[in-house]
N, C-alpha and C. Protein backbone atom coordinates (compact mmCIF):
# COMPACT_ATOMS: atom_id res chain seq x y z
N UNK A 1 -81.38 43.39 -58.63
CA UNK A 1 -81.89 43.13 -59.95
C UNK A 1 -82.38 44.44 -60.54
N UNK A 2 -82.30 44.80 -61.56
CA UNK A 2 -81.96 46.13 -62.21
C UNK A 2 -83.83 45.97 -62.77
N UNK A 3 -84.31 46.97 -63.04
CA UNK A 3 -85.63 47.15 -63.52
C UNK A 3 -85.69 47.18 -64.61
N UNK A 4 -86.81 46.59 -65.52
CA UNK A 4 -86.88 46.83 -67.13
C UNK A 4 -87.03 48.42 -67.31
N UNK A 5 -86.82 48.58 -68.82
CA UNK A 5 -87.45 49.67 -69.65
C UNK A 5 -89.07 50.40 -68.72
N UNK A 6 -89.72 49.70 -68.17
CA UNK A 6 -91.17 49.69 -68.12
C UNK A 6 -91.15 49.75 -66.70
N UNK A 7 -89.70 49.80 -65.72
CA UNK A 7 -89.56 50.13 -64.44
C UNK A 7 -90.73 48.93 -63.39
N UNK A 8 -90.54 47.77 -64.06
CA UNK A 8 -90.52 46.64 -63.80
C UNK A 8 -90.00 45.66 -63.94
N UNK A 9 -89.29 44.77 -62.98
CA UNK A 9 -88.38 44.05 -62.54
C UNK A 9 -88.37 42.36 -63.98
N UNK A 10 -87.76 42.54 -64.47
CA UNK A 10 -87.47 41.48 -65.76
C UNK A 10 -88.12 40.09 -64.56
N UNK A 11 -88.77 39.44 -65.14
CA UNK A 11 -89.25 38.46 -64.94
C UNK A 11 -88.20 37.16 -65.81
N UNK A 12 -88.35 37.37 -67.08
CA UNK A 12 -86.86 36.32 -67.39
C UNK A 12 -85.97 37.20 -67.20
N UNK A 13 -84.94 35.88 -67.00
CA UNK A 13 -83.48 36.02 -66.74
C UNK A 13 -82.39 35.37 -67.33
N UNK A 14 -81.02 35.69 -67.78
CA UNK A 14 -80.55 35.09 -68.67
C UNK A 14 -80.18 34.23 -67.40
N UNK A 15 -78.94 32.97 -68.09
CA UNK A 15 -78.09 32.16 -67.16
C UNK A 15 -78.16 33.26 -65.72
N UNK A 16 -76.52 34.11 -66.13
CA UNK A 16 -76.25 34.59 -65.22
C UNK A 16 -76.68 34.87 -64.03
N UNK A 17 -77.85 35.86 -64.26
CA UNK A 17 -78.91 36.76 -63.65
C UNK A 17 -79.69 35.46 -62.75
N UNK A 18 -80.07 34.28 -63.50
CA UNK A 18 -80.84 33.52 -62.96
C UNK A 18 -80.21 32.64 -61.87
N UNK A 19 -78.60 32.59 -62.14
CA UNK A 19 -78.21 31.60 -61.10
C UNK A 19 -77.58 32.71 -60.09
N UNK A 20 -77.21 34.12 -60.15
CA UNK A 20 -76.82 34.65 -58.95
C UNK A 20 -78.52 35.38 -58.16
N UNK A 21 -79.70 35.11 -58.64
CA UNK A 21 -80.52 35.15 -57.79
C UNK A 21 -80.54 33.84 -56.95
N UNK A 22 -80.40 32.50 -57.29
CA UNK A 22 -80.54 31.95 -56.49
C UNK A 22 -79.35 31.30 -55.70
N UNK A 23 -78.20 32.36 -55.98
CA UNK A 23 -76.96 32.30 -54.90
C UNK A 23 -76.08 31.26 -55.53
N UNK A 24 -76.58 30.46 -56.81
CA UNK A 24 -75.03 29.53 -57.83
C UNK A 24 -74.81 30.29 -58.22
N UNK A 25 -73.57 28.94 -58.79
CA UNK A 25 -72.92 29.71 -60.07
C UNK A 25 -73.87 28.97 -61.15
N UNK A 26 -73.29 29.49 -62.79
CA UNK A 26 -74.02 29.18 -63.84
C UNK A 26 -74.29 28.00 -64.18
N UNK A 27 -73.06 27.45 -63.78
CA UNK A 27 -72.56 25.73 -64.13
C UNK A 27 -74.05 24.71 -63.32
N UNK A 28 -73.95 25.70 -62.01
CA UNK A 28 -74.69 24.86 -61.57
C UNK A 28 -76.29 24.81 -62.12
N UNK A 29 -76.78 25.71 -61.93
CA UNK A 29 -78.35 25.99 -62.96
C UNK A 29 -78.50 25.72 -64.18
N UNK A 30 -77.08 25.37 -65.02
CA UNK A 30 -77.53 24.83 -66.08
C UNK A 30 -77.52 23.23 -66.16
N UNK A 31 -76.90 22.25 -64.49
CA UNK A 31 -77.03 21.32 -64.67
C UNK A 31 -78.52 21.20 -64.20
N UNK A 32 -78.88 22.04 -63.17
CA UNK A 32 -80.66 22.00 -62.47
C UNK A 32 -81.56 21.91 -64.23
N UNK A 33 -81.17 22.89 -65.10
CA UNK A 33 -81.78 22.80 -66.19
C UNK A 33 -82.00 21.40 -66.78
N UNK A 34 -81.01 21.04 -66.88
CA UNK A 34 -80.55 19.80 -68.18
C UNK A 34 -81.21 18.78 -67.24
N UNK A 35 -81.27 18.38 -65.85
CA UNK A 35 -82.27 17.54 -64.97
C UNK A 35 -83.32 17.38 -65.11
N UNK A 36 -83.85 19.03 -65.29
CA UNK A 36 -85.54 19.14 -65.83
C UNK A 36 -85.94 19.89 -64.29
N UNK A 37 -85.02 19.93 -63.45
CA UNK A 37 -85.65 20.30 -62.17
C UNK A 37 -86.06 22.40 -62.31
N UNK A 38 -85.68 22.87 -63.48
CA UNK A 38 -86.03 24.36 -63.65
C UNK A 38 -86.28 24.29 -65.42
N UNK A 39 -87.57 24.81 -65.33
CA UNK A 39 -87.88 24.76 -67.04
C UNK A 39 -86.75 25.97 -67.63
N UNK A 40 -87.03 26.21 -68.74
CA UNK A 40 -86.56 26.82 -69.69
C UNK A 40 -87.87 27.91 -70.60
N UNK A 41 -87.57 28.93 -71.19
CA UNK A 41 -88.51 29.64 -71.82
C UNK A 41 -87.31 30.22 -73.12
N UNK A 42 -87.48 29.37 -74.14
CA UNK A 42 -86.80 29.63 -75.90
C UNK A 42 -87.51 30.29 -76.49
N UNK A 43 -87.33 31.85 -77.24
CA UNK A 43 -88.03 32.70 -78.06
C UNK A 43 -87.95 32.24 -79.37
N UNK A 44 -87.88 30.96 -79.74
CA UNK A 44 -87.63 30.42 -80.84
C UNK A 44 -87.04 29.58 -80.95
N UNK A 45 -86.61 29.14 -82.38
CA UNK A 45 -85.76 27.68 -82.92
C UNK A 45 -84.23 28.39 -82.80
N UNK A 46 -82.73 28.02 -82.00
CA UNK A 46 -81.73 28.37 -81.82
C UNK A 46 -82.10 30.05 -80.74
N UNK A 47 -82.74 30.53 -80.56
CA UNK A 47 -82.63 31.72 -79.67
C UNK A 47 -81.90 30.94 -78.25
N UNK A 48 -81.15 31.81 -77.57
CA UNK A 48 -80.99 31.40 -76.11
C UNK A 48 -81.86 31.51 -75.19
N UNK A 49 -81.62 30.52 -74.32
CA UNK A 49 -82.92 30.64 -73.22
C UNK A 49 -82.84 31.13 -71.94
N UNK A 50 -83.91 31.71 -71.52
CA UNK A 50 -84.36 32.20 -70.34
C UNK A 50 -84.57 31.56 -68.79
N UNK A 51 -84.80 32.16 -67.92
CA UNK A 51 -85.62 31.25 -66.65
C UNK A 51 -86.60 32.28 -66.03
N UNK A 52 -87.24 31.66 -65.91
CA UNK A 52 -88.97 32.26 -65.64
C UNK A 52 -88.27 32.71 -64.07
N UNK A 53 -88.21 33.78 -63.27
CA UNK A 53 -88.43 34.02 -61.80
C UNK A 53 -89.31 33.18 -61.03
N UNK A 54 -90.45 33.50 -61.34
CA UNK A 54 -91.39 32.59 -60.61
C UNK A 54 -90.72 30.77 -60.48
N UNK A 55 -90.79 30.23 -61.76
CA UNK A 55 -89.60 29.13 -61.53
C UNK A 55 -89.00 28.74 -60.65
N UNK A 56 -87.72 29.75 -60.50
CA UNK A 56 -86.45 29.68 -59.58
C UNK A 56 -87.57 30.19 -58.41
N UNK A 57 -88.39 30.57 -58.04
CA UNK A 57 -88.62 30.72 -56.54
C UNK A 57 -89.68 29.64 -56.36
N UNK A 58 -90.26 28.97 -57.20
CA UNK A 58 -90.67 27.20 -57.11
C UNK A 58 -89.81 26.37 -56.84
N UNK A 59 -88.64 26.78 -57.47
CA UNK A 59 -87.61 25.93 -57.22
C UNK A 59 -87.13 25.87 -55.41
N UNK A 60 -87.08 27.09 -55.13
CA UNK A 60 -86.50 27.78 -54.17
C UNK A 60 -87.94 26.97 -53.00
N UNK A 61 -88.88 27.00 -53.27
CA UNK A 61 -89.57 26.58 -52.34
C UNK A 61 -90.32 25.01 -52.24
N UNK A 62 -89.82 24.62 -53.43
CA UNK A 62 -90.03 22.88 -53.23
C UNK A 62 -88.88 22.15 -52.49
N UNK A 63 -87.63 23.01 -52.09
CA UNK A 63 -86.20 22.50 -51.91
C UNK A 63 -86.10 23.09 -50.10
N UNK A 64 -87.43 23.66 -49.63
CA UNK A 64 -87.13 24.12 -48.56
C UNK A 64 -87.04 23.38 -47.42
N UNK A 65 -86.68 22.85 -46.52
CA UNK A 65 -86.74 22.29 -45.59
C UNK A 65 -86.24 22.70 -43.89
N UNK A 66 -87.40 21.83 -43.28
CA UNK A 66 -87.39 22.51 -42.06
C UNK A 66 -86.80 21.53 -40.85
N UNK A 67 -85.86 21.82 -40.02
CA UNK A 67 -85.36 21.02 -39.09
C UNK A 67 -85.90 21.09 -37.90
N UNK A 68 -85.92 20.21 -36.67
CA UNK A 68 -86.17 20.71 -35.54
C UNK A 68 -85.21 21.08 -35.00
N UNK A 69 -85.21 22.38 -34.04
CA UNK A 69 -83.82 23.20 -32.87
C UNK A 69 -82.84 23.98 -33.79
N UNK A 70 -83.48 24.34 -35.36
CA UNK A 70 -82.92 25.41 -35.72
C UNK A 70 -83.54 26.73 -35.65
């Protein structure tokens, strides 16, 4: 993940960016979206939207699960 202007790591992320951090493709994070299971962050009325990092690693850790003898 490439660093902002400010040599800090973009916190939003477009589609793309947001579904190859968490290893989909786009298709798929935008159906997690449309579920409600990953919010959205709109800079306005028609702007495109974002995904919060923190988010996707809520996401990433409400979905974790642990087996026994792995």
């Amino acid at each position: 993940m490439k660093s902002s202007p400010t040599g800090f790591p973009p916190r939003l992320l477009k589609t793309k960016q947001g579904a190859a951090y968490l290893g989909i493709s786009p298709w798929q994070l935008r159906r997690l979206i449309s579920k409600g299971e990953i919010p959205i962050v709109q800079m306005g009325e028609g702007a495109r939207f974002l995904v919060d990092v923190r988010d996707l690693d809520g996401y990433i850790e409400r979905n974790k699960i642990t087996r026994d003898g792995y």
